[in-house]
Protein backbone atom coordinates (compact mmCIF):
# COMPACT_ATOMS: atom_id res chain seq x y z
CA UNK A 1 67.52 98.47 -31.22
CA UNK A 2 70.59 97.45 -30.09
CA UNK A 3 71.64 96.39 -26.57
CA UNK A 4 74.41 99.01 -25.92
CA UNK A 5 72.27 101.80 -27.59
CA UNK A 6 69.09 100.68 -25.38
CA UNK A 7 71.34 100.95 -22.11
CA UNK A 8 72.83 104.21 -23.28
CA UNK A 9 71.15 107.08 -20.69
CA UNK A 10 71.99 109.78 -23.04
CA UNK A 11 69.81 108.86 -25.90
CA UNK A 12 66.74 109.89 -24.03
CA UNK A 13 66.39 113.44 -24.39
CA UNK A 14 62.86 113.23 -23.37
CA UNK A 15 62.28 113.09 -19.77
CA UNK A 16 59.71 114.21 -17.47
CA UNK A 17 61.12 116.85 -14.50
CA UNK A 18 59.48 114.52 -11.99
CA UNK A 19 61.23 111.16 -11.28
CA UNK A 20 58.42 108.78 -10.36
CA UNK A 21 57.09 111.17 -8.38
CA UNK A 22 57.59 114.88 -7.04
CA UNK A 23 58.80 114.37 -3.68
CA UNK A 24 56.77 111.21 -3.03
CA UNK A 25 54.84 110.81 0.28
CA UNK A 26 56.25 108.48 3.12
CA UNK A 27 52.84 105.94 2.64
CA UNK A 28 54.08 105.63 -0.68
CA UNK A 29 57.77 105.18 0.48
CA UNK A 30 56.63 102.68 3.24
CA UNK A 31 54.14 100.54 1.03
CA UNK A 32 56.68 100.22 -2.37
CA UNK A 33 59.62 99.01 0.64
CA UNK A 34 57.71 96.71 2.38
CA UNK A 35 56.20 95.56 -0.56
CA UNK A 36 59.90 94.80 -2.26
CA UNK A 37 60.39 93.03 0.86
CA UNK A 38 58.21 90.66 0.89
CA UNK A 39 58.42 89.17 -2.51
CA UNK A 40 61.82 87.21 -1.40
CA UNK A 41 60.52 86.51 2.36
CA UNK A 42 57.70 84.78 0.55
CA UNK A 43 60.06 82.58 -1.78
CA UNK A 44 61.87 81.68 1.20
CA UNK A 45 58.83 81.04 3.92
CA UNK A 46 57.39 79.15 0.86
CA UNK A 47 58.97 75.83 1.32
CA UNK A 48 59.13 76.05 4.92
CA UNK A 49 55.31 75.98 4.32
CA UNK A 50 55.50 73.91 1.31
CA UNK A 51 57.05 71.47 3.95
CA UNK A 52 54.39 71.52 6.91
CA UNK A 53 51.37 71.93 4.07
CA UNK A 54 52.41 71.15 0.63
CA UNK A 55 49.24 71.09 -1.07
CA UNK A 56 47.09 73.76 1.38
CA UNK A 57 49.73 76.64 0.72
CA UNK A 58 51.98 76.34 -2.41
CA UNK A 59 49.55 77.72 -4.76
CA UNK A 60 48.36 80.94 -2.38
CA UNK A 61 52.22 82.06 -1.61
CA UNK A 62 52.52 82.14 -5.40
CA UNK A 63 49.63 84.21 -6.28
CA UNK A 64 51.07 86.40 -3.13
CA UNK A 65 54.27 86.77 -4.56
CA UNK A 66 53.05 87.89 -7.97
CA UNK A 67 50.30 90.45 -6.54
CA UNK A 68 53.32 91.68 -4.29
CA UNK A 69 55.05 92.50 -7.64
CA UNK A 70 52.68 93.67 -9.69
CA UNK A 71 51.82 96.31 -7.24
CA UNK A 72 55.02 97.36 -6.25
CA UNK A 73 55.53 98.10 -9.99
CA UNK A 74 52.59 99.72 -10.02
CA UNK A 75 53.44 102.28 -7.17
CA UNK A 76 55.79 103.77 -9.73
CA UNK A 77 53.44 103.57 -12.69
CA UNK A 78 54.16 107.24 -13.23
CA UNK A 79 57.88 106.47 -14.39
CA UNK A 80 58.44 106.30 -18.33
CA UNK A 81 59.85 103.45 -19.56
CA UNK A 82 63.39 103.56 -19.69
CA UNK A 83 65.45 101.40 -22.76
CA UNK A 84 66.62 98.76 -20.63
CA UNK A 85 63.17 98.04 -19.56
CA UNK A 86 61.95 98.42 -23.59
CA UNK A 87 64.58 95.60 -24.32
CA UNK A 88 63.73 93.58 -21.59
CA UNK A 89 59.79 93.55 -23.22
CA UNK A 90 60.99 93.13 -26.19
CA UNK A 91 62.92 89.87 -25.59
CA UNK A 92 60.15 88.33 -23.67
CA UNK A 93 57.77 88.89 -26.19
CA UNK A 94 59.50 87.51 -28.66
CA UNK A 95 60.43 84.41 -26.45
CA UNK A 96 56.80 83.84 -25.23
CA UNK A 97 56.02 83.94 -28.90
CA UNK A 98 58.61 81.58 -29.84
CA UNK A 99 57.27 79.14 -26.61
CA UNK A 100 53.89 79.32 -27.87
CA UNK A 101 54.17 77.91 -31.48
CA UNK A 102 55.67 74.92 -29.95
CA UNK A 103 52.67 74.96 -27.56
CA UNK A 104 49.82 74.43 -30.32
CA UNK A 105 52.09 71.27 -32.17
CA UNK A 106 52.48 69.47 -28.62
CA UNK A 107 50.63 66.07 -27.99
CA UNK A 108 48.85 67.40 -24.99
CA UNK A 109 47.55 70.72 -25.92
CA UNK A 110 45.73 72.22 -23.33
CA UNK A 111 48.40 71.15 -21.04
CA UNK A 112 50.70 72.65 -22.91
CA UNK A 113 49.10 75.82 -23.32
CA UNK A 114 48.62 75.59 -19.11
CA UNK A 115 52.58 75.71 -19.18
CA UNK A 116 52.91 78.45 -21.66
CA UNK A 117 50.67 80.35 -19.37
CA UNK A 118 52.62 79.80 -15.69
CA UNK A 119 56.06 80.68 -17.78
CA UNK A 120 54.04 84.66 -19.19
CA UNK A 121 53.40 84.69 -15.04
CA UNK A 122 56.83 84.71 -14.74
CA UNK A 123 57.47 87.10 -17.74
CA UNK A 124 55.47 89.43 -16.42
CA UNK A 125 56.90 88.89 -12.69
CA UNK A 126 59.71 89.90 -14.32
CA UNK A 127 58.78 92.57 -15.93
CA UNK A 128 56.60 94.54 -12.89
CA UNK A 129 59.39 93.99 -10.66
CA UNK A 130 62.16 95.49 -12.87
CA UNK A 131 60.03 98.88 -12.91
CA UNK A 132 59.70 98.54 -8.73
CA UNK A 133 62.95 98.10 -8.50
CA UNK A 134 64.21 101.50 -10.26
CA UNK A 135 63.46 102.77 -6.74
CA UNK A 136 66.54 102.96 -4.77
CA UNK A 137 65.32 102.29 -1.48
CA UNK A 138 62.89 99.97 -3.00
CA UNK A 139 65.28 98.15 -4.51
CA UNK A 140 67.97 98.47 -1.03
CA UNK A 141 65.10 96.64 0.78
CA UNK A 142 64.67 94.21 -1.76
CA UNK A 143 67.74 93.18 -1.20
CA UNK A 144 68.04 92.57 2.21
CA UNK A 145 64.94 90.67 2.12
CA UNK A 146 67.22 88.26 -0.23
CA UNK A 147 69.92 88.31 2.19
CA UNK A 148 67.52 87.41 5.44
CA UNK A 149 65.40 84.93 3.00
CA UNK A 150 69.24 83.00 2.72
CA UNK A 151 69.82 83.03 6.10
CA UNK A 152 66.26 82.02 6.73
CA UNK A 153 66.82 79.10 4.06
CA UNK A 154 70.04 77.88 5.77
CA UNK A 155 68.66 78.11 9.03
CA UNK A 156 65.73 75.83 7.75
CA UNK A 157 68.36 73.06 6.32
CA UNK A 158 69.87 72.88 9.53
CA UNK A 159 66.75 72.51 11.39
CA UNK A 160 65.14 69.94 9.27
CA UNK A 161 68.77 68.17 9.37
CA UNK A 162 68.63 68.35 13.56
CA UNK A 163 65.18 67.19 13.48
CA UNK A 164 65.42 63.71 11.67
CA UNK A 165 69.20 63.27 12.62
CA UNK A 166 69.50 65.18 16.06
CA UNK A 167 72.72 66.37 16.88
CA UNK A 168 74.47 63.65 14.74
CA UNK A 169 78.09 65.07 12.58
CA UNK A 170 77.27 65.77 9.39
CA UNK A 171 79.38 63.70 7.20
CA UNK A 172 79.12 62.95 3.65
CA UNK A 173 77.34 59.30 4.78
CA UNK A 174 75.09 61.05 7.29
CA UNK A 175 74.24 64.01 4.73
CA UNK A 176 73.53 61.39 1.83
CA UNK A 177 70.71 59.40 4.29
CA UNK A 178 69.47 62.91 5.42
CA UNK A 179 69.19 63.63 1.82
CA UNK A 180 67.19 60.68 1.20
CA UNK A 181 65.03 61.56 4.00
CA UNK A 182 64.72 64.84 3.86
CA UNK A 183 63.43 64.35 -0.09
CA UNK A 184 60.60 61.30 1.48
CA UNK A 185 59.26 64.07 4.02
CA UNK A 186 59.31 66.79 1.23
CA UNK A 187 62.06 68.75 1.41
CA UNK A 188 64.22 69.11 -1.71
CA UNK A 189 67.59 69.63 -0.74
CA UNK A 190 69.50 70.51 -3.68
CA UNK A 191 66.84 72.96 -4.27
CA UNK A 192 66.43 74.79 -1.20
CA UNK A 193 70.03 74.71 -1.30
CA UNK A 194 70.65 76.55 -4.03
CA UNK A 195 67.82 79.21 -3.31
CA UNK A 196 69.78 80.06 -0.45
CA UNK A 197 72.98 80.74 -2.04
CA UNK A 198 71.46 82.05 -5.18
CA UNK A 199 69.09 85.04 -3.00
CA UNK A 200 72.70 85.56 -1.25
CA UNK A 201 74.03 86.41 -4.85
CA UNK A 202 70.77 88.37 -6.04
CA UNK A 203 71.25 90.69 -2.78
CA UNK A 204 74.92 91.35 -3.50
CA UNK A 205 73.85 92.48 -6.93
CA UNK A 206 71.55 95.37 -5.52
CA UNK A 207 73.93 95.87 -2.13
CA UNK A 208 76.89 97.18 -2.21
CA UNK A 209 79.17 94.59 -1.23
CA UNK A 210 81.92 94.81 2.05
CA UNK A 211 83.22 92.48 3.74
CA UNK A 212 80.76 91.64 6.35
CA UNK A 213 78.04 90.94 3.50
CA UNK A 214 80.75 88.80 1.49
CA UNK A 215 81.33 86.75 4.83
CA UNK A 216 77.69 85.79 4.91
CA UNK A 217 78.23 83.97 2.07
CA UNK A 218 81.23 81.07 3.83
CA UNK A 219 78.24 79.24 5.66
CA UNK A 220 75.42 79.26 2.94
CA UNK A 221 78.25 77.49 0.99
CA UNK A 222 79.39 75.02 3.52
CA UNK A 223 75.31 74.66 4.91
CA UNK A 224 74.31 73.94 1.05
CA UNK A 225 77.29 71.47 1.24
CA UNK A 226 78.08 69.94 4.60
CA UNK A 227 74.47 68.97 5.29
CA UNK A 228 72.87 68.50 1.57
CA UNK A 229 75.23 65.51 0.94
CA UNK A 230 75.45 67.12 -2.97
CA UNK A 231 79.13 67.99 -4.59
CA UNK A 232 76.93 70.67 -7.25
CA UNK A 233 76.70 73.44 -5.51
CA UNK A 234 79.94 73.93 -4.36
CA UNK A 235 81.61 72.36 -8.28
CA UNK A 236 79.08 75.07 -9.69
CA UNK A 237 80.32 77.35 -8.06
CA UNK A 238 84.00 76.52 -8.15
CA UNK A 239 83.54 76.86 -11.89
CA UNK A 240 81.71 80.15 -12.05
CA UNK A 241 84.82 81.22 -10.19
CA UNK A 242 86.92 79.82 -12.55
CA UNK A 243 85.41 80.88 -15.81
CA UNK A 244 85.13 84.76 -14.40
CA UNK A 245 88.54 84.61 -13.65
CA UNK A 246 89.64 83.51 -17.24
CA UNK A 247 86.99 85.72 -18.28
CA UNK A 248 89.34 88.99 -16.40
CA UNK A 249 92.86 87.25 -17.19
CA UNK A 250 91.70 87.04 -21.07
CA UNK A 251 90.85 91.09 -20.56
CA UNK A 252 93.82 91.99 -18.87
CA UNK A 253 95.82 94.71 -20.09
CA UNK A 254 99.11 92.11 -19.73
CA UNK A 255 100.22 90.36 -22.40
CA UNK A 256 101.18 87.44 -19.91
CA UNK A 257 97.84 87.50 -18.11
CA UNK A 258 96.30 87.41 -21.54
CA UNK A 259 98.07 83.83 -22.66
CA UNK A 260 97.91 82.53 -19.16
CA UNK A 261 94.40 82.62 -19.26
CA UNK A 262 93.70 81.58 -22.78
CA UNK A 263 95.97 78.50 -22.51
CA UNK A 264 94.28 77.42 -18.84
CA UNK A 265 90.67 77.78 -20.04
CA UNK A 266 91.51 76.08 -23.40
CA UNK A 267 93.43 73.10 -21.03
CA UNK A 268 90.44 72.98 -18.89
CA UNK A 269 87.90 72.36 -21.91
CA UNK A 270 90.30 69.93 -23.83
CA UNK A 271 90.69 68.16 -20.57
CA UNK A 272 87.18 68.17 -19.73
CA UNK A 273 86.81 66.78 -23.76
CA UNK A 274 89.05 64.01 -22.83
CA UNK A 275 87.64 62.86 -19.56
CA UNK A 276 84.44 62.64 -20.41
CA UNK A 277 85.65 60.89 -23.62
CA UNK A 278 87.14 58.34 -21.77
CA UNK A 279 85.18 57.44 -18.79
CA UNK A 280 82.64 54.88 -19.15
CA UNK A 281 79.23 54.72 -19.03
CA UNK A 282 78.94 53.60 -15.74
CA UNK A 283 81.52 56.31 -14.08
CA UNK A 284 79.52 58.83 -16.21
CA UNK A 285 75.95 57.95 -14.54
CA UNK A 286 77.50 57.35 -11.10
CA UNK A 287 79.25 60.82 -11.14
CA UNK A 288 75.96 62.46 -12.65
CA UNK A 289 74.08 60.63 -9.98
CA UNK A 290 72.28 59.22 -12.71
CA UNK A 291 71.89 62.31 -14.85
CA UNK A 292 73.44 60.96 -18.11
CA UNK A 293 71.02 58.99 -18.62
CA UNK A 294 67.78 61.17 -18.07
CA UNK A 295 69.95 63.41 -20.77
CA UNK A 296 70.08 60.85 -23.44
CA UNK A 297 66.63 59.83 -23.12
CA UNK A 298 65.96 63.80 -23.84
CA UNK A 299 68.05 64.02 -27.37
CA UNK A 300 66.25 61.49 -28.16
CA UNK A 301 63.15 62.49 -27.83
CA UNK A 302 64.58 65.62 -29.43
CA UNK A 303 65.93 64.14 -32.47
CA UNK A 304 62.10 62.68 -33.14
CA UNK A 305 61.10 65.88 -32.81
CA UNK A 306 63.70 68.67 -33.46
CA UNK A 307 61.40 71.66 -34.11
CA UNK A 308 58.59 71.66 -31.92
CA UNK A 309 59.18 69.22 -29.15
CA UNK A 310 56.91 67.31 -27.57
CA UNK A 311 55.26 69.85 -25.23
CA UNK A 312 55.08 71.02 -21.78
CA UNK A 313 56.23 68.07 -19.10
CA UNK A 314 55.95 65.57 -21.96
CA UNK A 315 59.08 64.05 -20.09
CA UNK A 316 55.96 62.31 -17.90
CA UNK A 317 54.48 60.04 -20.82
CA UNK A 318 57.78 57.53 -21.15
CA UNK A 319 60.73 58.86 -19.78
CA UNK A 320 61.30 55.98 -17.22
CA UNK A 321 60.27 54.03 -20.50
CA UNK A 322 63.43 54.95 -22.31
CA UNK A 323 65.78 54.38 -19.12
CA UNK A 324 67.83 51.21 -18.54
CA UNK A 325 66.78 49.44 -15.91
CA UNK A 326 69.73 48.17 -14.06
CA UNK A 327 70.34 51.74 -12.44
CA UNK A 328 68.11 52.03 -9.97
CA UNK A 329 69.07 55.91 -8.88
CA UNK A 330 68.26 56.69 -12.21
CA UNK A 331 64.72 55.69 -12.00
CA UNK A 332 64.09 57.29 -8.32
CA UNK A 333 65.14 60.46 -9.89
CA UNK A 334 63.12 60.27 -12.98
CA UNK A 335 60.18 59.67 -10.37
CA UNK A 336 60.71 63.12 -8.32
CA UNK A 337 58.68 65.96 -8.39
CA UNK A 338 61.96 67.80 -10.34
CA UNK A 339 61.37 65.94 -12.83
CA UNK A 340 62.32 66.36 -16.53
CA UNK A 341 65.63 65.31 -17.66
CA UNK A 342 67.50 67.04 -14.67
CA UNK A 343 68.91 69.90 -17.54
CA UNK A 344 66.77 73.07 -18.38
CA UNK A 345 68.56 73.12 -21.88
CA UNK A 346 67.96 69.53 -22.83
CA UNK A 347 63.94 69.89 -21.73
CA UNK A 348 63.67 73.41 -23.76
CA UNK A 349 64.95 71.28 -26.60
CA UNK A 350 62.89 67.90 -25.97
CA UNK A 351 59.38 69.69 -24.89
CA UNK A 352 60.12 73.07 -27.27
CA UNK A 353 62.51 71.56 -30.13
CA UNK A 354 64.52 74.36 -32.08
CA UNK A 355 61.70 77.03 -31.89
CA UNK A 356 61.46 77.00 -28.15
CA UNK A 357 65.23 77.20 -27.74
CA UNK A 358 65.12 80.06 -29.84
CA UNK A 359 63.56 82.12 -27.35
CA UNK A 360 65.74 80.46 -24.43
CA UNK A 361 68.64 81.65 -25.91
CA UNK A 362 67.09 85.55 -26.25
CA UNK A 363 66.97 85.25 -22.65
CA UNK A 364 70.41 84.29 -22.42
CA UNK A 365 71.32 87.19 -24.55
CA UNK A 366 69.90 89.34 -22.60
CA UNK A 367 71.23 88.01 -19.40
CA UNK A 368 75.06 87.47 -20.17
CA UNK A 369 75.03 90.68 -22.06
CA UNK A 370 73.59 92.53 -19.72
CA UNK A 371 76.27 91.00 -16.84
CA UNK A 372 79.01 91.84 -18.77
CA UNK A 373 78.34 95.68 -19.38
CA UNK A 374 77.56 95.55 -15.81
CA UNK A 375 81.11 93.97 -14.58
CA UNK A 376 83.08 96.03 -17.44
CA UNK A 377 81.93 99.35 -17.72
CA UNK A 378 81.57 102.06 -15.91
CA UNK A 379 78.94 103.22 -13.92
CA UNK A 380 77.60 106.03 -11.79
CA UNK A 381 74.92 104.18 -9.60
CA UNK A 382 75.77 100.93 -9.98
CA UNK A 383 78.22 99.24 -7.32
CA UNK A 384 77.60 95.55 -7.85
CA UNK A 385 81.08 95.10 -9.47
CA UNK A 386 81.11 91.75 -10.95
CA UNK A 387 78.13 90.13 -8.82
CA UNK A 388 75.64 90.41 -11.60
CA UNK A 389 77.73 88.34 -14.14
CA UNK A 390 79.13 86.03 -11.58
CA UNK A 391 75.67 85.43 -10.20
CA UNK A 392 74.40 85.14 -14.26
CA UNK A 393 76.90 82.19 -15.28
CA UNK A 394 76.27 80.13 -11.99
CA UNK A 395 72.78 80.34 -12.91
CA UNK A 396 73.05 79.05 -15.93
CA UNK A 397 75.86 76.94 -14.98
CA UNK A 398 73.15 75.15 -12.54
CA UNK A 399 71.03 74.81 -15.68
CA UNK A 400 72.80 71.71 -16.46
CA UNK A 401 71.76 69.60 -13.55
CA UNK A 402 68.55 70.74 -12.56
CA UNK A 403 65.10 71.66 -13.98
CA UNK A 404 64.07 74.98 -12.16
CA UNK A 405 65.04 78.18 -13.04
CA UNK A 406 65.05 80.45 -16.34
CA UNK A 407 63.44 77.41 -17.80
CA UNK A 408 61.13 75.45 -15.38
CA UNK A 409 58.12 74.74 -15.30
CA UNK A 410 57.06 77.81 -13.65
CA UNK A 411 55.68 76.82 -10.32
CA UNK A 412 59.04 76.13 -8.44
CA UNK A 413 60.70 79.20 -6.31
CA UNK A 414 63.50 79.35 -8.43
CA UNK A 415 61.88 79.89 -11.40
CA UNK A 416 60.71 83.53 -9.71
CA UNK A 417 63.90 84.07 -8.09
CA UNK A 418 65.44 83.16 -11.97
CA UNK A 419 63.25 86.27 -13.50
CA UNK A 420 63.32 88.12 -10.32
CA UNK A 421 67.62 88.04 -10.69
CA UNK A 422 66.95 89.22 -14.66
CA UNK A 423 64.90 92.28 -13.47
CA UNK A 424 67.58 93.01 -11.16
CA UNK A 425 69.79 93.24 -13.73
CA UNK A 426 68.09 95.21 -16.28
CA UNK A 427 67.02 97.42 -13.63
CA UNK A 428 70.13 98.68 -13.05
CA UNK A 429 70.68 100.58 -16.33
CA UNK A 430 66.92 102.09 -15.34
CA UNK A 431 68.80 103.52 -12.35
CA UNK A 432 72.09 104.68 -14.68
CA UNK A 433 69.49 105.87 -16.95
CA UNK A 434 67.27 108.20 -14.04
CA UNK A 435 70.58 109.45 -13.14
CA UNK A 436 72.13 110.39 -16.08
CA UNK A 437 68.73 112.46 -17.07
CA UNK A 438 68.08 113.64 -13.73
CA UNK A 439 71.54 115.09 -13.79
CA UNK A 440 71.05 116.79 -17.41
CA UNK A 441 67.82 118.49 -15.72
CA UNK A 442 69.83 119.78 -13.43
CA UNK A 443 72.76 120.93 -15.18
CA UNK A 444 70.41 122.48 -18.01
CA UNK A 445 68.70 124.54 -15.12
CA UNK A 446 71.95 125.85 -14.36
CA UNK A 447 72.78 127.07 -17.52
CA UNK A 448 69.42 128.45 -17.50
């Protein structure tokens, strides 16, 4: 089945009369809402708890947010399943398959197979939550719980930042010592950071956007910035803004627009080429903040292994083993809890080899496809605009420099929020696809 034919409403002539439910009762209403709710409340409380009791409360705010999920899907068990949501099972099955041959070659087995297990949590996180959120007003108050869990997020940043620095100006000297002791009393910065601006994103995708939602947005960006000491988050997303704008110039119906576009993105990659061609070693691994490094000790564990990897978090037997020494930032980062090679593509490929990537890049698929009919077509229920596929490619953008997300080790909060944003997406052709049938219902009853 093909992706445009699966998200194509009208090639379901087979549809119950009831949607979900005839006229379903206000408990039900009440306990699907609050239940959509609370899933990205609980991402966002989790590392305020993480922070006060890491080891007392990680593990029950997980198993809260995927019993919060499965039911909510479950309150609309009645629903068939719609094509988008046949795909999206599809694709994970195929990928958990492709992530679990990998699993039985790794050194560490039974470790292994623990990892395989934590990522089909997340599959099927994904999966529950894109039935849930079929329900409009399920999905509405979904989405403000992303926006308030931002808010909540950015609040947090500034609080810890108060706390250990008082009232002290954030500069970029200040924010880089807050960083460092933020990360000692265990808060992770760059991740929190990103959660907030990422559940800003997700809730744009199922909101319709204005202008007083869009202005949320200006101080996530400069809190994730301003008092995180890191440059990613705001070059990530300076370049998610620049690729979707190449991506509308090379769609354009001007000629002019057209070659404008084409000749900037294909000066931005040659120059890119070129500067990283140049630039030393050194400039490389200070720019990276010692990244470069943690990503050539991962092709080369890939190249030893190129099919199956080594296995799950096999970056923990001698990765500071393979690192020069001299670079001291290089080693404190190999040491964090992040860990792996600080790139979700390069530890698919050293833990999974060519197998494992195989299903990554489904996923990807799915994801970028699904954006783009999203952003380029159009719809009757779906008022996102662009969001989805902007949203998509600074995901995956942010794949480059850090471990969680669509492929993490599937404990982290961003991991869920990464398969929470995929059911978002797919979910949205459920809706299109509801609509277009309830609306053939209705104008076959009036020919009737």
């Amino acid at each position: 089945m093909s992706l445009t034919s699966a998200m194509n409403p009208s090639a379901s002539p087979n549809w119950s009369a009831k949607r979900f439910e005839a006229g379903p009762k206000f408990s039900v209403l009440f306990l699907s809402g609050s239940l959509a709710a609370a899933i990205p409340l609980i991402l966002s409380v989790y590392w305020v708890a993480f922070w006060m009791a890491p080891e007392a409360l990680g593990a029950p705010l997980r198993i809260a947010v995927v019993g919060c999920t499965v039911l909510l899907g479950l309150v609309w068990y009645r629903a068939p399943l719609s094509h988008a949501e046949v795909l999206l099972f599809r694709v994970l099955a195929m990928a958990a398959v492709a992530w679990f041959i990998p699993t039985l070659m790794a050194n560490d087995r039974s470790h292994a197979l623990a990892g395989w297990v934590k990522i089909l949590i997340l599959f099927t996180v994904c999966c529950f939550a894109a039935r849930g959120l079929r329900h409009p007003q399920s999905a509405r108050a979904f989405g403000f719980g992303l926006l308030v869990g931002a808010l909540l997020l950015g609040g947090f940043i500034i609080f810890v930042y108060i706390k250990y620095l008082g009232l002290t100006m954030p500069t970029y000297k200040t924010a880089r010592e807050f960083k460092g002791i933020a990360q000692f009393a265990g808060v992770p910065l760059n991740t929190i950071a990103f959660a907030a601006v990422f559940s800003y994103m997700m809730g744009l995708c199922l909101l319709k956007p204005n202008r007083r939602l869009i202005s949320i947005g200006i101080p996530l960006i400069v809190i994730s910035t301003v008092f995180t000491g890191s440059r990613a988050p705001l070059v990530i997303l300076g370049a998610s803004v620049f690729i979707l704008l190449c991506i509308n110039g090379l769609r354009s119906h001007s000629v002019f627009n057209r070659v404008t576009a084409a000749a900037v993105a294909l000066f931005a990659v040659v120059g890119f080429i070129v500067v990283i061609s140049l630039a030393s070693d050194a400039d490389l691994n200070h720019a990276s903040e010692g990244r470069t490094h943690l990503w050539s000790a991962g092709f080369q564990k890939f190249s030893e292994r190129p099919l199956f990897g080594f296995g799950y978090e096999s970056w923990r037997d001698d990765l500071v083993s393979r690192l020069p020494g001299e670079y001291d930032l290089t080693f404190d980062l190999a040491k964090s809890l992040g860990g792996g090679y600080h790139n979700e593509y390069i530890s698919v490929l050293a833990e999974e080899g060519l197998i494992g990537a195989f299903g990554g890049a489904l996923i990807i698929w799915l994801l970028l496809r699904s954006g783009w009919l999203l952003a380029f077509r159009k719809w009757a229920t779906v008022h996102s605009q662009e969001w989805p596929l902007f949203a998509a490619i600074f995901l995956l953008l942010r794949a480059n420099f850090e471990v969680p997300g669509l492929f993490g080790y599937g404990q982290d909060p961003v991991d869920y929020l990464a398969y929470l944003f995929l059911a978002i997406v797919l979910s949205r052709f459920s809706v299109e696809e509801d609509y277009a049938r309830q609306w053939a219902l209705s104008k076959a009853g009036r020919s009737a």
